[in-house]
Protein backbone atom coordinates (compact mmCIF):
# COMPACT_ATOMS: atom_id res chain seq x y z
CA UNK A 1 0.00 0.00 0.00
CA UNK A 2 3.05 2.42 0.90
CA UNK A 3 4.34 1.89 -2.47
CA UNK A 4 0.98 2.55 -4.33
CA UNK A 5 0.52 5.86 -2.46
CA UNK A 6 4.69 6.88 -3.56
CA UNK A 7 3.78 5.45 -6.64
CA UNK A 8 1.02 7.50 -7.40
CA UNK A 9 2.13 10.37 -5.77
CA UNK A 10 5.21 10.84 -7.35
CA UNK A 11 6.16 12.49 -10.56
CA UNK A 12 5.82 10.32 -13.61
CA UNK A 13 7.24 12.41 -16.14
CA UNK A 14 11.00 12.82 -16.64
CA UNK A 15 12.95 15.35 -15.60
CA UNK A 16 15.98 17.57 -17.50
CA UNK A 17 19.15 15.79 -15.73
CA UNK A 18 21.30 15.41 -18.72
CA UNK A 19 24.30 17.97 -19.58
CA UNK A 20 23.01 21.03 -21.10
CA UNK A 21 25.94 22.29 -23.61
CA UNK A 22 27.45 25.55 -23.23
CA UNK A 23 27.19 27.81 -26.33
CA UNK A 24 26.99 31.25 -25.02
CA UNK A 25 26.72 33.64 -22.60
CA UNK A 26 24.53 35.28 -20.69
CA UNK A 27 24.85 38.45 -22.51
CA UNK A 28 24.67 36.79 -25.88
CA UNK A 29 21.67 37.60 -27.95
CA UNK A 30 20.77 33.65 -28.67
CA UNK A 31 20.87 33.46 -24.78
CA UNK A 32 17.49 36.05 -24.84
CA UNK A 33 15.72 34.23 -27.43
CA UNK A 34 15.95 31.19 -25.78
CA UNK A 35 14.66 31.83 -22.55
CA UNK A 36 11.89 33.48 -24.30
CA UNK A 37 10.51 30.78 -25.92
CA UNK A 38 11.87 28.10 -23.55
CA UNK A 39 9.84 29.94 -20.83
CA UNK A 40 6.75 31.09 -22.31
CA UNK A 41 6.83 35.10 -22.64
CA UNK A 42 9.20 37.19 -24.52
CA UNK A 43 11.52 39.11 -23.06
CA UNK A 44 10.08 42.56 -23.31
CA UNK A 45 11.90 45.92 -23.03
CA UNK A 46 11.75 49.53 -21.70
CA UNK A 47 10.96 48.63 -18.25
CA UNK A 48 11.98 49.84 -14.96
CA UNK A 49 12.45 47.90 -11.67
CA UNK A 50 13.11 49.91 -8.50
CA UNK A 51 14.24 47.50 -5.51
CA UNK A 52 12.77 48.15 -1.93
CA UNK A 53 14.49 46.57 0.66
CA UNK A 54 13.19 45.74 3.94
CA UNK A 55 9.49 46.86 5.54
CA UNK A 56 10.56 50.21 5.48
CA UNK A 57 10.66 50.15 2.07
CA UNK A 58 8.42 47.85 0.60
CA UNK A 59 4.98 48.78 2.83
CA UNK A 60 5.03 52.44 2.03
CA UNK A 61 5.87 52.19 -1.76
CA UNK A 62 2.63 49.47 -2.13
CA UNK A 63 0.12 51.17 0.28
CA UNK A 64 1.12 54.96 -2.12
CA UNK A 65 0.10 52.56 -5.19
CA UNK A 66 -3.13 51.15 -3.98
CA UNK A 67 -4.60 54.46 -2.24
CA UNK A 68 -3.31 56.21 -6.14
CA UNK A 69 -5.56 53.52 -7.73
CA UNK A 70 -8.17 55.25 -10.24
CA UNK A 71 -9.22 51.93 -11.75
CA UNK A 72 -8.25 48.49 -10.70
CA UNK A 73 -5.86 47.14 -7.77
CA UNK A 74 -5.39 42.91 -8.05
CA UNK A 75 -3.31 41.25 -5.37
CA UNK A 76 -2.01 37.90 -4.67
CA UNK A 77 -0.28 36.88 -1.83
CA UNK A 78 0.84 33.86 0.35
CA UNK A 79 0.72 34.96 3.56
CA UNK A 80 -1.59 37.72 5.32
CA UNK A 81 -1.81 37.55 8.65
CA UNK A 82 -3.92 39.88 11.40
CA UNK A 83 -1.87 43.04 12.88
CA UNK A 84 -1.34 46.33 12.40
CA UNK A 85 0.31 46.20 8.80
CA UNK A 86 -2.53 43.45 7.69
CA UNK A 87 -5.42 46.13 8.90
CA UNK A 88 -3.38 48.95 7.00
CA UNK A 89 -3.94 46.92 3.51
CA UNK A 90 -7.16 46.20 4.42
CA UNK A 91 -7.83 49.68 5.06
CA UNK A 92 -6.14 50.90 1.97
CA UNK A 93 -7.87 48.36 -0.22
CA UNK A 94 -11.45 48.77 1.39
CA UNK A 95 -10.85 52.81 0.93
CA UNK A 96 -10.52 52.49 -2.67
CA UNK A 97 -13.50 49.80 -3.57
CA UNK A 98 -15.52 52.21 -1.61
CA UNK A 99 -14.30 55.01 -4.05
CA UNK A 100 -15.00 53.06 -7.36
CA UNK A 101 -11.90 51.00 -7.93
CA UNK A 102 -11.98 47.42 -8.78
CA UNK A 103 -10.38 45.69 -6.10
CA UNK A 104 -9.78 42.15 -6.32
CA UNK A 105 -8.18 39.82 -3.78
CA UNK A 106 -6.55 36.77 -3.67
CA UNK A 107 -5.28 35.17 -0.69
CA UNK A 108 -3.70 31.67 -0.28
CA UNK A 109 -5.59 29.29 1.79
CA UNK A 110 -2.83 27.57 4.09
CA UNK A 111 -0.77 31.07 3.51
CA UNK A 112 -3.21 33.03 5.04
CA UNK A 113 -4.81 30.93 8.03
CA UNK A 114 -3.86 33.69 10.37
CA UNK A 115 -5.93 36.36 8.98
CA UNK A 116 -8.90 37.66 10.85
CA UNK A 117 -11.99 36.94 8.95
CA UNK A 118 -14.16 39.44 10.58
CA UNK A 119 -11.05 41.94 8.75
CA UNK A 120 -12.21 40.28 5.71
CA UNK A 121 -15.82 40.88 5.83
CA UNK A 122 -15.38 44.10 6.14
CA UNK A 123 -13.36 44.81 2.96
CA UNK A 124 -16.42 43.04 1.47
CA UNK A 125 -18.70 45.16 2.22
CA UNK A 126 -16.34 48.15 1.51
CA UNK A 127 -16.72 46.13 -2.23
CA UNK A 128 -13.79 44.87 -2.17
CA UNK A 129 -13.86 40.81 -3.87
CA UNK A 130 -11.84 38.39 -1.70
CA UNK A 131 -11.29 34.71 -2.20
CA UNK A 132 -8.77 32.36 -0.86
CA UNK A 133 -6.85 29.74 -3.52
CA UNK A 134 -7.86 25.89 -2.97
CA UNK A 135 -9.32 26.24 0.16
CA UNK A 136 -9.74 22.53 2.05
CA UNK A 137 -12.53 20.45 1.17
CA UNK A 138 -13.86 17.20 1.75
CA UNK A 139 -13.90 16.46 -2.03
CA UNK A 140 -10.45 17.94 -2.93
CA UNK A 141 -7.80 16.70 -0.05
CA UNK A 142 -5.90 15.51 -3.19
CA UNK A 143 -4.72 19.51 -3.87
CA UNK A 144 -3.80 20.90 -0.36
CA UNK A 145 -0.61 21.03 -1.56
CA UNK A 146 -0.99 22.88 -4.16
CA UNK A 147 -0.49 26.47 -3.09
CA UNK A 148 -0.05 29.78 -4.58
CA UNK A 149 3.35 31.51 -3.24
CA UNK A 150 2.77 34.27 -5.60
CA UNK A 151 3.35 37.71 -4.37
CA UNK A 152 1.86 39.89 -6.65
CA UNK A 153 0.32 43.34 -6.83
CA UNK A 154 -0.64 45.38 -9.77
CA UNK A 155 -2.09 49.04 -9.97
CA UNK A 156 -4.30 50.30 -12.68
CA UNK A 157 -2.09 47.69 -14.79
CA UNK A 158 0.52 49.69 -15.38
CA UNK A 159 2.36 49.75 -11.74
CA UNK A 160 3.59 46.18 -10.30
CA UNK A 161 5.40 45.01 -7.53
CA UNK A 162 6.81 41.33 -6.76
CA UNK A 163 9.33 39.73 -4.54
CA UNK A 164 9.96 38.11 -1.36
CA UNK A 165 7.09 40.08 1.56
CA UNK A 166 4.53 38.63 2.61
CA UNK A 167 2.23 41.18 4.31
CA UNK A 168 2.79 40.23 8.44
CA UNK A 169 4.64 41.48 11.37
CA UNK A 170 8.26 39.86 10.47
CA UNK A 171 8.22 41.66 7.37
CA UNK A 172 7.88 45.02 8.68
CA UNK A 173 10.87 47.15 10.47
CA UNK A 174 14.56 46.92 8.43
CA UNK A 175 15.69 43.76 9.77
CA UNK A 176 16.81 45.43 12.80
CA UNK A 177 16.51 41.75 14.69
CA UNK A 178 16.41 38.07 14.43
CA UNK A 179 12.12 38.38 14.87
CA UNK A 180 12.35 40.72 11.33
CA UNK A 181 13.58 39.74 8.10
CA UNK A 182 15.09 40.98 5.92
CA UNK A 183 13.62 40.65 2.27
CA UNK A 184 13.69 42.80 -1.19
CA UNK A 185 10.59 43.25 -3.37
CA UNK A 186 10.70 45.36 -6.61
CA UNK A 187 8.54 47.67 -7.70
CA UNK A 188 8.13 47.75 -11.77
CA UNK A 189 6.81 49.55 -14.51
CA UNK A 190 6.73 48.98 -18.35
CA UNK A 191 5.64 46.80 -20.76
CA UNK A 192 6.51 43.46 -18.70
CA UNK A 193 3.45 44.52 -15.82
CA UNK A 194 1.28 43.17 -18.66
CA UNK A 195 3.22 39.80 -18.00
CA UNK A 196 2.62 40.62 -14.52
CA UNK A 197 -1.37 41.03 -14.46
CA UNK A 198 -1.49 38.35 -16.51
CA UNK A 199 0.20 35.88 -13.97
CA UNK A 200 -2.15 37.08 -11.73
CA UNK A 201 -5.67 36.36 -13.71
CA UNK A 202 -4.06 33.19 -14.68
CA UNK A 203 -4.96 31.96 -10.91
CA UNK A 204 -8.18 34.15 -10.57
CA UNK A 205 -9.48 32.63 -13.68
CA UNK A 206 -8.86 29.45 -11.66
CA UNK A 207 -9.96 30.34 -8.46
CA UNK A 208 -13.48 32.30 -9.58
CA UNK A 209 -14.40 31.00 -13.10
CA UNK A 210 -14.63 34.79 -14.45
CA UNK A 211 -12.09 36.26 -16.78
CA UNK A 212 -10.88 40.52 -16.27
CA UNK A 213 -9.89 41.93 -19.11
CA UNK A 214 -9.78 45.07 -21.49
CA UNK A 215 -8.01 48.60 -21.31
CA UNK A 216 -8.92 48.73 -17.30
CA UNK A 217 -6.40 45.71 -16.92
CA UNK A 218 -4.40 45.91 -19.70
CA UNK A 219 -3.77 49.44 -20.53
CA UNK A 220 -1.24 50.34 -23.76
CA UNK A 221 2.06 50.18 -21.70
CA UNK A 222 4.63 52.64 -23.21
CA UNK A 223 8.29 52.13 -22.33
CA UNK A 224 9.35 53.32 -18.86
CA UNK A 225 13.26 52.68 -18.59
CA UNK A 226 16.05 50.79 -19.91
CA UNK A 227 15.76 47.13 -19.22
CA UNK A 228 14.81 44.36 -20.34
CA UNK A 229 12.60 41.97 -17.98
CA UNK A 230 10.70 39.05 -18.36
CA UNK A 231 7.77 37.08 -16.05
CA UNK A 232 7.23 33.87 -16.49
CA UNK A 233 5.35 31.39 -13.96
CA UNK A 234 5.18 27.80 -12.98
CA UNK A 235 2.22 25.62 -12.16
CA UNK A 236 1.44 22.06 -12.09
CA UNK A 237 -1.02 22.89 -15.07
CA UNK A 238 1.78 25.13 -16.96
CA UNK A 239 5.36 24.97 -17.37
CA UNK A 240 6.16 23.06 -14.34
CA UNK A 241 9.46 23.09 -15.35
CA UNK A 242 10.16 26.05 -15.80
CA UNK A 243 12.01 26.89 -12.82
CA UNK A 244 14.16 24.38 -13.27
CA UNK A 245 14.91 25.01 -17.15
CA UNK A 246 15.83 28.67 -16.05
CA UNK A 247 18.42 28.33 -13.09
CA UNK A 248 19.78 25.75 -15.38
CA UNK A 249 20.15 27.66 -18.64
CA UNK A 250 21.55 30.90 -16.36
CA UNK A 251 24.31 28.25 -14.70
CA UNK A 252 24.90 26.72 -18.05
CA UNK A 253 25.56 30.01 -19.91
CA UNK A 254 27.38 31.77 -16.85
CA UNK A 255 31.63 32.52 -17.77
CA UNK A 256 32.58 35.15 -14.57
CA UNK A 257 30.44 34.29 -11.62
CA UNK A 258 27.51 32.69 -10.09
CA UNK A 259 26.12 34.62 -6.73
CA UNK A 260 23.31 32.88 -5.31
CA UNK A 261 21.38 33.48 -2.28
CA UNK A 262 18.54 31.03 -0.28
CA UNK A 263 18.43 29.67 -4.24
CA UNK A 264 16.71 26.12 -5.06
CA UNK A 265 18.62 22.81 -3.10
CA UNK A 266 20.79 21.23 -5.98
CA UNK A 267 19.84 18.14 -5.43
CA UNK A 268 19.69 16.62 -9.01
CA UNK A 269 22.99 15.68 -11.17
CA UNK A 270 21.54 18.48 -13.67
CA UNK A 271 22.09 20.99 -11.43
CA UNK A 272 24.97 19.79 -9.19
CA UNK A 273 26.63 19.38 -13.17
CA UNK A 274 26.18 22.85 -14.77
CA UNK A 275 27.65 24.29 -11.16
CA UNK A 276 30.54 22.00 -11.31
CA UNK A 277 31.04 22.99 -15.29
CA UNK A 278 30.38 26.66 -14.87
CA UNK A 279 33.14 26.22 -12.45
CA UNK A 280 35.49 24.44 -14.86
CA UNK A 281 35.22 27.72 -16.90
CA UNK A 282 36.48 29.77 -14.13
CA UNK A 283 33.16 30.62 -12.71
CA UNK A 284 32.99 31.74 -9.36
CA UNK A 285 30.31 30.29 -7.55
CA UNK A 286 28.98 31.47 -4.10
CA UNK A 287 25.98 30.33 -1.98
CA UNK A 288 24.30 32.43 0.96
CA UNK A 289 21.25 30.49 2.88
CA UNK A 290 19.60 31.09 5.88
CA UNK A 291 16.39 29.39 6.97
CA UNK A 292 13.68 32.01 8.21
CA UNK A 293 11.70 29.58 10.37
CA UNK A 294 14.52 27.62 11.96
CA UNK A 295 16.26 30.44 13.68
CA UNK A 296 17.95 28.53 16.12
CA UNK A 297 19.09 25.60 14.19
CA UNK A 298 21.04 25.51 11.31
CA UNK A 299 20.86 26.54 7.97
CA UNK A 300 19.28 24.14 5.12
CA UNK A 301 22.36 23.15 3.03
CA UNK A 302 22.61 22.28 -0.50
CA UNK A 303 22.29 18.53 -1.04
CA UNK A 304 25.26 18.67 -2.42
CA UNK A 305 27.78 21.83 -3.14
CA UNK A 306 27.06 23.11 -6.63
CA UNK A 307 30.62 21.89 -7.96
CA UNK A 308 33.60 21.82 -6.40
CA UNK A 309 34.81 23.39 -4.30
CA UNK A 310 31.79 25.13 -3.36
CA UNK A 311 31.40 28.23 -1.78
CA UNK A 312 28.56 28.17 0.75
CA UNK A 313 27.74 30.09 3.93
CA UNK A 314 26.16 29.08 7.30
CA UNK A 315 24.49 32.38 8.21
CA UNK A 316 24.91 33.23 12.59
CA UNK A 317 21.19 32.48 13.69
CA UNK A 318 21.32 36.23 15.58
CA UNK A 319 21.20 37.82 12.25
CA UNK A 320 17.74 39.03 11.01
CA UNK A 321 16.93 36.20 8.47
CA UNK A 322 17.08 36.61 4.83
CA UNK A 323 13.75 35.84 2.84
CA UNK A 324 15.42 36.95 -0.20
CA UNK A 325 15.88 34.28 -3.52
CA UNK A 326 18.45 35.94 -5.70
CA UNK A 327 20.40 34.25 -8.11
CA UNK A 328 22.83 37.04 -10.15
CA UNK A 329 25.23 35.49 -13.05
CA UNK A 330 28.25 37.28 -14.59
CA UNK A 331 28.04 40.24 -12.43
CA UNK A 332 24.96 41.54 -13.08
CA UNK A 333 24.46 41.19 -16.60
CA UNK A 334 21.34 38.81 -15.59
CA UNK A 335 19.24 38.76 -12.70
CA UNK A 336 16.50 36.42 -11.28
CA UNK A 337 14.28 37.47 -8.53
CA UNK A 338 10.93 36.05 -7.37
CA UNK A 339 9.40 33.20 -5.06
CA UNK A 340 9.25 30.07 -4.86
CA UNK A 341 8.98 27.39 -1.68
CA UNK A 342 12.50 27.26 -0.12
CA UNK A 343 12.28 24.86 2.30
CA UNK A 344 11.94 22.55 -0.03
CA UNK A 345 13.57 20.55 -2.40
CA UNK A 346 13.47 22.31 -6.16
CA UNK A 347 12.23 19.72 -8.28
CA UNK A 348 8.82 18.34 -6.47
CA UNK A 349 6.49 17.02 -9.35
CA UNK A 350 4.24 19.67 -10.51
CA UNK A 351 1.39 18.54 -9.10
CA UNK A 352 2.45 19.21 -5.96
CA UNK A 353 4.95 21.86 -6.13
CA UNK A 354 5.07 25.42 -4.55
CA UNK A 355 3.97 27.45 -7.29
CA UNK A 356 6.81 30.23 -8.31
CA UNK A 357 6.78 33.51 -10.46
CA UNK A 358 9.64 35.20 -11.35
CA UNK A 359 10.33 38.41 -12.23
CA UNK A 360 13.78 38.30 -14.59
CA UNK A 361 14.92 41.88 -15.26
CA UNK A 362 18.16 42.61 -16.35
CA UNK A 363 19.47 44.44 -13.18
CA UNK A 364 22.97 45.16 -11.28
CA UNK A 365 22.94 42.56 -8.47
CA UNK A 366 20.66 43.45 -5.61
CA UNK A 367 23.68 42.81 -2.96
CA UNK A 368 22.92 45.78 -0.42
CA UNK A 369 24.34 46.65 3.32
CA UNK A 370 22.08 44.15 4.93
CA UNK A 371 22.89 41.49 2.83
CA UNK A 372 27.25 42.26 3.41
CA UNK A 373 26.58 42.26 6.98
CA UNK A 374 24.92 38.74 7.11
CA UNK A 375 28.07 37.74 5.05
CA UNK A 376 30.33 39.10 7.46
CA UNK A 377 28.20 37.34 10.03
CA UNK A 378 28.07 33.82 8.20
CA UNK A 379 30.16 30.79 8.63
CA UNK A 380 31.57 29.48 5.25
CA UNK A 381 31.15 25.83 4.57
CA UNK A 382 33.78 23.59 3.26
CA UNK A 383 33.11 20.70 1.12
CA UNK A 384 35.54 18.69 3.53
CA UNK A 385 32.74 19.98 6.45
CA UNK A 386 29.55 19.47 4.62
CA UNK A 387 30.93 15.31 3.56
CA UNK A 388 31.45 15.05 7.87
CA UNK A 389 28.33 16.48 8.92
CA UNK A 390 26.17 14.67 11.28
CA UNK A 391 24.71 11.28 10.18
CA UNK A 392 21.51 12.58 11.73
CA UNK A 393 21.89 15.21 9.20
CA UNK A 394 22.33 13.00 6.41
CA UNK A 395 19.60 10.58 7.31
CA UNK A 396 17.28 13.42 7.56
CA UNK A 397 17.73 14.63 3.75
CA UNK A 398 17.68 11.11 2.64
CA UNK A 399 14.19 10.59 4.48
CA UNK A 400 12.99 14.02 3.28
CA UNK A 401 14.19 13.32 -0.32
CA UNK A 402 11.97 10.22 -0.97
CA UNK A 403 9.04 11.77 0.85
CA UNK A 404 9.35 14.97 -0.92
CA UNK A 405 7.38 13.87 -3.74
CA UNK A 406 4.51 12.95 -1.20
CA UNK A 407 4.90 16.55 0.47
């Protein structure tokens, strides 16, 4: 019976594990076209992404967007929880349904079980529409799983931010302590915020059977900057793979370095290969993690060190944690930003995998002060160290690794 349920559970579809061949880099122009059509959307330019770093940042840049609103305010997130930057939102959000503006909500279920309801019912009746994704049901225990860890909100369509925050207490402040974290979320404009709504209705489509559209939603976008960005998203009914494809192409094509921080677990030869050969090309390759809900213990490590030797730091549990996924190849001349589940391995099968967007301008690397500090403040970890770790340790990730499909 134990091996029906894994059987059944578990991905049947393969996987990309074999050796993807270098033949160009990341600033190449072949390198463009292929993530475009390898990940849905073109890469689009004239766009500008302004990174917000930290509460301070990030909660007074969205709340000036959504009390600007003239005609439509959608927004998807993980987590909302009750407290005194949850009733701001809702205040924000209720204020503008009752002024006309289309406000539409979408919260995750299991993201989101914190949230007073009674908070909810009023934004309601202020007009605001609310719905949680795949809320529990008798008849659907098969998708509990499946959650949205979008974090998504677009203004009027032509204003969107996305990144790490979710909108609760530990979010708020500028990491000033180990009960804050530290996180970056970006705040863009240009054509790619069409990608960006889009993402969005994609799930609300799901979640409420009706379809937005027309010039409330998707405005003509005229160019706002210089760069070139692309969003692309992952679902078990959509490129499921996609995530996967694109740290993978960006390791493959990568020449001068690879800075990555709380990025995917390499735990599959694909990706433990393109690190090791991106190193063979005199790639320097360096790792940051730091678990946000295991402050006391010990950071999750990669699987195995992407390469050798691998460069990967242990951040000191009294630093504010970092909720920040950043991978950055050849110093800046490519970026990836966005969510997906960290605590778990990268390549669940899609049908029950953390469901990821990413936001993939081309932007200097988003390495600020906070972000040094926690360097300063981290441990390195040798590949002689990480082979003599604990056997608890190890027996844990085996166990997790063939339940992770289940998870």
């Amino acid at each position: 019976m134990v091996a029906l349920v894994y059987v059944n559970l578990s991905a049947g579809e393969r996987r990309v594990s074999h050796e993807i061949e270098h033949l160009y880099p990341v600033d190449d122009p072949q390198f463009y076209r292929a993530m475009g059509m390898l990940l849905g959307p073109d890469i689009v330019r004239g766009n500008r992404a302004t990174e917000l770093v930290n509460g301070d940042q990030i909660f007074p840049s969205m709340l000036e967007a959504i009390r600007s609103a003239k005609k439509t305010v959608l927004f998807e997130t993980f987590i909302y929880w009750s407290g005194e930057i949850g009733d701001q939102f809702a205040d924000a959000l209720s204020e503008r349904a009752r002024a006309g503006v289309k406000v539409h909500v979408l919260l995750d279920w299991v993201g989101s079980m914190e949230v007073d309801h009674s908070m909810l019912d009023e934004m309601k009746k202020a007009g605001v529409e609310v719905h949680f994704f795949h809320p529990l049901r008798w008849y659907n225990l098969g998708r509990i799983n499946n959650r949205t860890h979008r974090k998504l909100l677009i203004v009027d369509g032509c204003v969107g931010f996305t990144g790490g925050v979710g909108i609760a207490t530990p979010w708020t402040g500028h990491a000033e302590d180990a009960d804050h974290w530290r996180d970056s979320h970006f705040r863009v404009e240009g054509p790619v915020v069409a990608q960006m709504q889009s993402v969005m209705l994609s799930n609300w489509s799901k979640t409420t059977g009706y379809i937005l559209h027309g010039p409330d939603y998707f405005p003509e976008l005229a160019e706002a900057g210089t760069q070139d960005a692309q969003m692309f998203s992952s679902s078990p009914s959509a490129g499921s793979d996609s995530m996967q494809v694109m740290y993978l192409m960006a390791i493959t094509a990568a020449v001068k370095t690879i800075d990555g921080q709380r990025l995917l677990r390499a735990r599959r030869d694909g990706a433990r290969g393109a690190g090791g050969r991106a190193r063979a090309r005199g790639a320097r390759a360096h790792h940051h993690a730091r678990p946000p809900h295991r402050p006391e213990g010990g950071a999750p490590r990669l699987a195995r060190p992407m390469g050798r030797p691998a460069r990967c730091r242990r951040a000191d549990p009294r630093v504010p944690a970092d909720h920040v996924p950043l991978q950055d190849d050849d110093r800046g001349r490519q970026a990836h930003l966005g969510r997906f589940h960290q605590l778990r391995p990268a390549l669940l099968p899609p049908e029950r995998r953390s469901q990821p967007e990413h936001l993939r301008p081309r932007v200097r690397r988003a390495h600020d002060e906070g972000v040094r500090a926690g360097l300063g403040r981290s441990k390195r970890i040798t590949r002689e160290a990480w082979e003599n770790r604990p056997l608890r340790e190890k027996i844990q990730e085996h166990v997790t690794a063939l339940l992770a499909p289940m998870l």
